[in-house]
N, C-alpha and C. Protein backbone atom coordinates (compact mmCIF):
# COMPACT_ATOMS: atom_id res chain seq x y z
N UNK A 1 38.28 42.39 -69.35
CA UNK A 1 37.53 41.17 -69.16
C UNK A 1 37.20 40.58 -70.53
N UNK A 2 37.68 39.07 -70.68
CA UNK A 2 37.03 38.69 -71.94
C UNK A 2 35.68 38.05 -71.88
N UNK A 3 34.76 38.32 -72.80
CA UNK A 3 33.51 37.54 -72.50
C UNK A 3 33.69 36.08 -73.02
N UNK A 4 34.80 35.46 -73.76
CA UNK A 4 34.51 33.97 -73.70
C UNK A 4 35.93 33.34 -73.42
N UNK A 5 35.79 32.52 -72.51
CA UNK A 5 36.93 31.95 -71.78
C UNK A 5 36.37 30.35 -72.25
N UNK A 6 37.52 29.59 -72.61
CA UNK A 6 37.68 27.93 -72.66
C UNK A 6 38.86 27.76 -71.72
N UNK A 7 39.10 27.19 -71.38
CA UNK A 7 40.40 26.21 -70.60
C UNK A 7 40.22 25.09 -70.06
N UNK A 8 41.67 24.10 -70.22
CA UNK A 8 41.72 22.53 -69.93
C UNK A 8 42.64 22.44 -69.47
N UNK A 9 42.87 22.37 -67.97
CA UNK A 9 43.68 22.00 -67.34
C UNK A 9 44.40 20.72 -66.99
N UNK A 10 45.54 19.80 -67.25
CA UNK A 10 45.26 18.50 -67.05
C UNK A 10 46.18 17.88 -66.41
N UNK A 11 46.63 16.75 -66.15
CA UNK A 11 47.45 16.26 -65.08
C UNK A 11 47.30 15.13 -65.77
N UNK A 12 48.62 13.96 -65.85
CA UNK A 12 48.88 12.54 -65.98
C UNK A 12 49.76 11.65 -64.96
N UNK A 13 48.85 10.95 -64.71
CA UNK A 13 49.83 9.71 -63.42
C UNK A 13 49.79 8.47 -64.22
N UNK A 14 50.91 7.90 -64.42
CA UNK A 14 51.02 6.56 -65.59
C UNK A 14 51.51 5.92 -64.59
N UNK A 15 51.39 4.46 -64.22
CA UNK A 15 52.17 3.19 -64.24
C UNK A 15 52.75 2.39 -65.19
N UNK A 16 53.14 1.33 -64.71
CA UNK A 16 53.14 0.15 -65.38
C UNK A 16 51.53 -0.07 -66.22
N UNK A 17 50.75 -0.16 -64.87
CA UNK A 17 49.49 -0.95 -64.92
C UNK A 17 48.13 -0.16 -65.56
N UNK A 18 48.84 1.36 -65.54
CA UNK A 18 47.27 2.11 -65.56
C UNK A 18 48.16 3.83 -66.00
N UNK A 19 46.76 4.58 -66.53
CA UNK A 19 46.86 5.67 -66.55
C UNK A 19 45.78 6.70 -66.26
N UNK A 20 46.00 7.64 -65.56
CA UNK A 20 45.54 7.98 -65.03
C UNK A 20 45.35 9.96 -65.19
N UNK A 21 43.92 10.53 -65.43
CA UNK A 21 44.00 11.54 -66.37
C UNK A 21 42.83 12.03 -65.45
N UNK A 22 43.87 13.31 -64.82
CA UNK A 22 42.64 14.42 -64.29
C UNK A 22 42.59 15.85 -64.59
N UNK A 23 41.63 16.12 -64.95
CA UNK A 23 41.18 17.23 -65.63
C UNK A 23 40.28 18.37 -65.28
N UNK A 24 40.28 19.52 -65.18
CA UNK A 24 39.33 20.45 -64.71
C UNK A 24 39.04 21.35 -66.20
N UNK A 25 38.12 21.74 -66.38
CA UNK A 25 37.19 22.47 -67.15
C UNK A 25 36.64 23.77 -66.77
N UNK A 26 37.15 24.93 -67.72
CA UNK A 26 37.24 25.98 -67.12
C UNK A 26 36.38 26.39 -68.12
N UNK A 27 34.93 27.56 -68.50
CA UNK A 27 34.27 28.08 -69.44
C UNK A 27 33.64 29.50 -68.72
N UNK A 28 33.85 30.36 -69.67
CA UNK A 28 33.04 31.52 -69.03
C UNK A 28 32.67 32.06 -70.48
N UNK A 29 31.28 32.18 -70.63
CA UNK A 29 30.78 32.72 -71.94
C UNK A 29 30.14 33.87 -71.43
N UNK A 30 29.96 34.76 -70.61
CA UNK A 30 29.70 36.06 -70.16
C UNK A 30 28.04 35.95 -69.52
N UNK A 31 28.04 35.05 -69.46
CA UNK A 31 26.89 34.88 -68.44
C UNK A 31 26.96 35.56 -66.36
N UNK A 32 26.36 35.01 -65.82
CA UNK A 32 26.13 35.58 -64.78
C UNK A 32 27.68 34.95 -63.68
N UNK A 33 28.02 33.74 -64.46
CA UNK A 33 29.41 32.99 -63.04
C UNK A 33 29.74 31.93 -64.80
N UNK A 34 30.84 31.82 -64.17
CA UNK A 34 31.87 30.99 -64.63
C UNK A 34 31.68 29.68 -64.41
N UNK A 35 31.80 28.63 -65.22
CA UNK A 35 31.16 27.16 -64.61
C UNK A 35 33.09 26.07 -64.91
N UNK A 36 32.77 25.67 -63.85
CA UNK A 36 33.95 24.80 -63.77
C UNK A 36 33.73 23.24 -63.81
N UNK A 37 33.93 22.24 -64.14
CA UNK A 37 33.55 20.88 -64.24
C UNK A 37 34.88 20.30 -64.08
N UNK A 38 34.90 19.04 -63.38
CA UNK A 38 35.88 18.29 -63.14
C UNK A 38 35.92 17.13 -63.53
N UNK A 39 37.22 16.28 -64.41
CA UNK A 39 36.81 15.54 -65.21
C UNK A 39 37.71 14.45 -64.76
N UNK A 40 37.90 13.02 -64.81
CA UNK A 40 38.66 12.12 -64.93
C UNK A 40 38.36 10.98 -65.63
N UNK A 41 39.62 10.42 -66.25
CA UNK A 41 39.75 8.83 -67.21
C UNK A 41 40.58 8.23 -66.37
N UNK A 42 40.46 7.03 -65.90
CA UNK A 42 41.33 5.93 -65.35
C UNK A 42 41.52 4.70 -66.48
N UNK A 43 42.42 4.37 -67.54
CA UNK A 43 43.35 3.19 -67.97
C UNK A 43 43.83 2.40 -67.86
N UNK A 44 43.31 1.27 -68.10
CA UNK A 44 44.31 -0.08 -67.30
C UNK A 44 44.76 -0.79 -68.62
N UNK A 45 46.15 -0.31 -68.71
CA UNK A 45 46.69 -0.77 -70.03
C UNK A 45 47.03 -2.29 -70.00
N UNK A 46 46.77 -2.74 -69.08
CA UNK A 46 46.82 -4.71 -69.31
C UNK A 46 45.43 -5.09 -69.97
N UNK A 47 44.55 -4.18 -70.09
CA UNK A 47 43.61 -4.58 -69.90
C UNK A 47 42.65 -3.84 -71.96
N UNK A 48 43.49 -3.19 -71.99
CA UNK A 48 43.04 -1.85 -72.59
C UNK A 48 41.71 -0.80 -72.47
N UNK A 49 41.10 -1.21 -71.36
CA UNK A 49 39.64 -0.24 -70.94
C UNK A 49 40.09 0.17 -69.80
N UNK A 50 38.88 1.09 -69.61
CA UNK A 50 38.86 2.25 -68.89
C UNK A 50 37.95 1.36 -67.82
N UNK A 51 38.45 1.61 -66.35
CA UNK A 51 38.10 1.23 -64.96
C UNK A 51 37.51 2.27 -64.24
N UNK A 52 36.32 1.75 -63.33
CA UNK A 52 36.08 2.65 -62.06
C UNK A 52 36.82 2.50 -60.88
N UNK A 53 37.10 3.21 -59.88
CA UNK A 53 37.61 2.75 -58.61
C UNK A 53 37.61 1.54 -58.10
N UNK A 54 37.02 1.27 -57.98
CA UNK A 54 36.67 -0.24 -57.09
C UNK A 54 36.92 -1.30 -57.89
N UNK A 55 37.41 -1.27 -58.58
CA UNK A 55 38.04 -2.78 -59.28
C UNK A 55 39.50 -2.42 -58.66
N UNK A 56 40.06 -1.46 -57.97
CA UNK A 56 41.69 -1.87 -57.87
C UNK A 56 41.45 -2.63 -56.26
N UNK A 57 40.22 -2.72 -55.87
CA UNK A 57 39.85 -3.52 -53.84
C UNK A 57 39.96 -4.72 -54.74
N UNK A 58 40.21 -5.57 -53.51
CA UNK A 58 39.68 -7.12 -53.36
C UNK A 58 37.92 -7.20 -53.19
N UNK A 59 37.65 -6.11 -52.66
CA UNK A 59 36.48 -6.23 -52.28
C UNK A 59 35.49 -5.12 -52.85
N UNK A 60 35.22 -5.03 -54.34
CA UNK A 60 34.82 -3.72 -54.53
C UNK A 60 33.30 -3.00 -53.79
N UNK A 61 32.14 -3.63 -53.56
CA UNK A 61 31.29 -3.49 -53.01
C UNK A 61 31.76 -3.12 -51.19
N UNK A 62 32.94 -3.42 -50.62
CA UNK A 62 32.94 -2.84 -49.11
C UNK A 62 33.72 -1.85 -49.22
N UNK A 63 34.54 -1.69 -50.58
CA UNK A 63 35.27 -0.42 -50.72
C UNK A 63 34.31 0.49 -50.73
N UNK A 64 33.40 0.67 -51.97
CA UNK A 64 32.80 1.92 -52.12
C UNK A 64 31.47 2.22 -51.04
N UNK A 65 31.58 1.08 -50.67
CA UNK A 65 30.57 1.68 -48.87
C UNK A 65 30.98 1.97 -47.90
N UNK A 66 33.27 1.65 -47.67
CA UNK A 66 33.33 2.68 -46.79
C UNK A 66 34.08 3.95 -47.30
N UNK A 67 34.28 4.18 -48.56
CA UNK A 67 34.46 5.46 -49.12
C UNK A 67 33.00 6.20 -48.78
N UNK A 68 31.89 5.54 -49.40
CA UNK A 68 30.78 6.34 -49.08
C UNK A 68 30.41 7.13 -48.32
N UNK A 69 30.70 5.70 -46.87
CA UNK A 69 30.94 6.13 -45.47
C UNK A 69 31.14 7.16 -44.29
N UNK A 70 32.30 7.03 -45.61
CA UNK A 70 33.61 8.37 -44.97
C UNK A 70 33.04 9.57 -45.33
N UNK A 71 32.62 9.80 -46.96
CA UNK A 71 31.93 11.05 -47.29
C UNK A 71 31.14 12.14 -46.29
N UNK A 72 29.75 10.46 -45.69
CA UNK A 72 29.00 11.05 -45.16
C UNK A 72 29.23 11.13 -43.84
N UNK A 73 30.58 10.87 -43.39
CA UNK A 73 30.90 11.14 -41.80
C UNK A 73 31.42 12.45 -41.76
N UNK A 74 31.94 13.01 -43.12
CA UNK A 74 32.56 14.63 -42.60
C UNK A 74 31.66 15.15 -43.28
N UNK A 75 30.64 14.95 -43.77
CA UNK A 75 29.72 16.07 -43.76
C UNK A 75 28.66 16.46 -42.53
N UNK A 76 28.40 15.07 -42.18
CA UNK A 76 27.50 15.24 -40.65
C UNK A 76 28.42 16.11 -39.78
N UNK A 77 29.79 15.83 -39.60
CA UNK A 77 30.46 16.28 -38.80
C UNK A 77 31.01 18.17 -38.77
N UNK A 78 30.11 18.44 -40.08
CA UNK A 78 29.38 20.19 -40.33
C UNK A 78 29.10 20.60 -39.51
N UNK A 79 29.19 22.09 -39.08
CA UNK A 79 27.86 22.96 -38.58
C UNK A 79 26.39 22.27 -39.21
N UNK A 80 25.77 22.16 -38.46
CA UNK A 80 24.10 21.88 -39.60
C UNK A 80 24.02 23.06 -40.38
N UNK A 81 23.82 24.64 -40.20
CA UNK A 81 23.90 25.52 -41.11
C UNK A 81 24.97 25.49 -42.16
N UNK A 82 25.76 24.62 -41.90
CA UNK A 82 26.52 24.56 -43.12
C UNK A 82 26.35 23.49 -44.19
N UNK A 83 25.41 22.68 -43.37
CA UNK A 83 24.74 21.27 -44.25
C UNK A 83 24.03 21.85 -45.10
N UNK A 84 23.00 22.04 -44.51
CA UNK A 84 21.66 23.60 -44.96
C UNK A 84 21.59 24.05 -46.18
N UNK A 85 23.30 24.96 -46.03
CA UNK A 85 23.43 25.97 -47.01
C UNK A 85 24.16 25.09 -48.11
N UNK A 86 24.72 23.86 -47.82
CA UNK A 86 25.65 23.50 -49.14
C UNK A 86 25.71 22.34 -49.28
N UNK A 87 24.46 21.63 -48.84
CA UNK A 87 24.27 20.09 -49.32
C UNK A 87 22.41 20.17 -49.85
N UNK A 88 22.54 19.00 -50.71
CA UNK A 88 20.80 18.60 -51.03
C UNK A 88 20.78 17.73 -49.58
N UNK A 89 19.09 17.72 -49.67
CA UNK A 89 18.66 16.87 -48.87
C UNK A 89 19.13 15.61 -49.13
N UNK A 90 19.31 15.29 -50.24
CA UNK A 90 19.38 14.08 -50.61
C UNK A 90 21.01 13.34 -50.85
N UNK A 91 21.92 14.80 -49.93
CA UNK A 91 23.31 14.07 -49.85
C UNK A 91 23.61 12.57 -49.50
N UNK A 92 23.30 12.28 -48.98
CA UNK A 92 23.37 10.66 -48.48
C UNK A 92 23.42 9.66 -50.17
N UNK A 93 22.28 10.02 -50.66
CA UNK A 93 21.98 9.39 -51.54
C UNK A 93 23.26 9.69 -53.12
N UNK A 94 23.67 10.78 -53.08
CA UNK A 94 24.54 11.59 -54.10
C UNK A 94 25.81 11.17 -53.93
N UNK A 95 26.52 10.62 -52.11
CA UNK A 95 27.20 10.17 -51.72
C UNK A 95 27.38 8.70 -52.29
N UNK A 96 26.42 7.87 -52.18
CA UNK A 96 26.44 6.45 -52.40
C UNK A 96 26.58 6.53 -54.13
N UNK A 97 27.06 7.47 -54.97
CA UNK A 97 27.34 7.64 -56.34
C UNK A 97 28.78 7.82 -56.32
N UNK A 98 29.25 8.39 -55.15
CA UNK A 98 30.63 9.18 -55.66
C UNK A 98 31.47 8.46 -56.87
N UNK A 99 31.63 7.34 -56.76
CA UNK A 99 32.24 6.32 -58.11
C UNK A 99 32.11 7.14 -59.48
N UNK A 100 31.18 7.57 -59.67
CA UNK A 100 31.21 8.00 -60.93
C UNK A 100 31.16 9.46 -60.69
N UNK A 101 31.31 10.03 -60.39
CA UNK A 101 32.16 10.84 -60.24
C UNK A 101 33.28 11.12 -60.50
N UNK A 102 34.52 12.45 -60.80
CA UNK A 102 35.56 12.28 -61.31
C UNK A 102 36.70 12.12 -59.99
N UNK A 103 37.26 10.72 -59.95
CA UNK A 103 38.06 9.96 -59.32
C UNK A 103 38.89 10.01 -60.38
N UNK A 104 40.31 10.18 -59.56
CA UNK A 104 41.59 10.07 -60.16
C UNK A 104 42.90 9.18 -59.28
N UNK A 105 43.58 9.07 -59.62
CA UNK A 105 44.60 8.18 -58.86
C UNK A 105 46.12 9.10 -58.92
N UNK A 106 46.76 9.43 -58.38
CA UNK A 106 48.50 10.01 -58.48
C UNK A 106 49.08 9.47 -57.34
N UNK A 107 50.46 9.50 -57.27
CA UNK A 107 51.31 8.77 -56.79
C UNK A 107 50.96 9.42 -55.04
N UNK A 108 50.50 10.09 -54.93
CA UNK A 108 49.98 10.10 -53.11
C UNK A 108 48.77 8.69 -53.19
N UNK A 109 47.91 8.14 -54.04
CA UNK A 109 46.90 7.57 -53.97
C UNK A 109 45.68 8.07 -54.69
């Protein structure tokens, strides 16, 4: 067993229009668990900055409320003991963030 682990796992989806960079974050410094973080950059090389999701809708405000939506329809759709054990109370609210969150784009979507 080593006590200090780094790793960067990464993935690239390019277009024409954009690039697209997802990443996971691997660290174990010998503490009690291993912490993993998940990372993404979205590129819009017409543009040269970096985009959130919802600028690729016509409609970005009904996009990310029925992405939101959707979140919180398969989590209700839990066991409640499984809500319980592996959501905050305040999922609903953590949901209506997902945007920033690490969102990525590849050729499935």
């Amino acid at each position: 067993m080593t006590p200090y682990t780094l790793e960067l796992d990464c993935s690239v989806y390019q277009t024409e229009q954009m690039v697209c960079i997802q990443a996971e974050y691997y660290s174990y410094t010998g503490g009690a668990h291993p912490n993993t973080v998940l990372l993404a950059w979205n590129f819009d090389l017409m543009t040269g900055q970096f985009f959130a999701p919802e600028i690729l809708a016509a409609d970005g405000q009904i996009f990310l409320d029925a992405v939101r939506d959707e979140i919180i329809r398969q989590i209700d759709m839990t066991p409640e003991a499984a809500v319980e054990a592996g959501y905050w109370e305040d999922y609903q609210d953590i949901a209506a963030n997902w945007s920033s969150y690490a969102v990525s784009f590849n050729e499935e979507g």
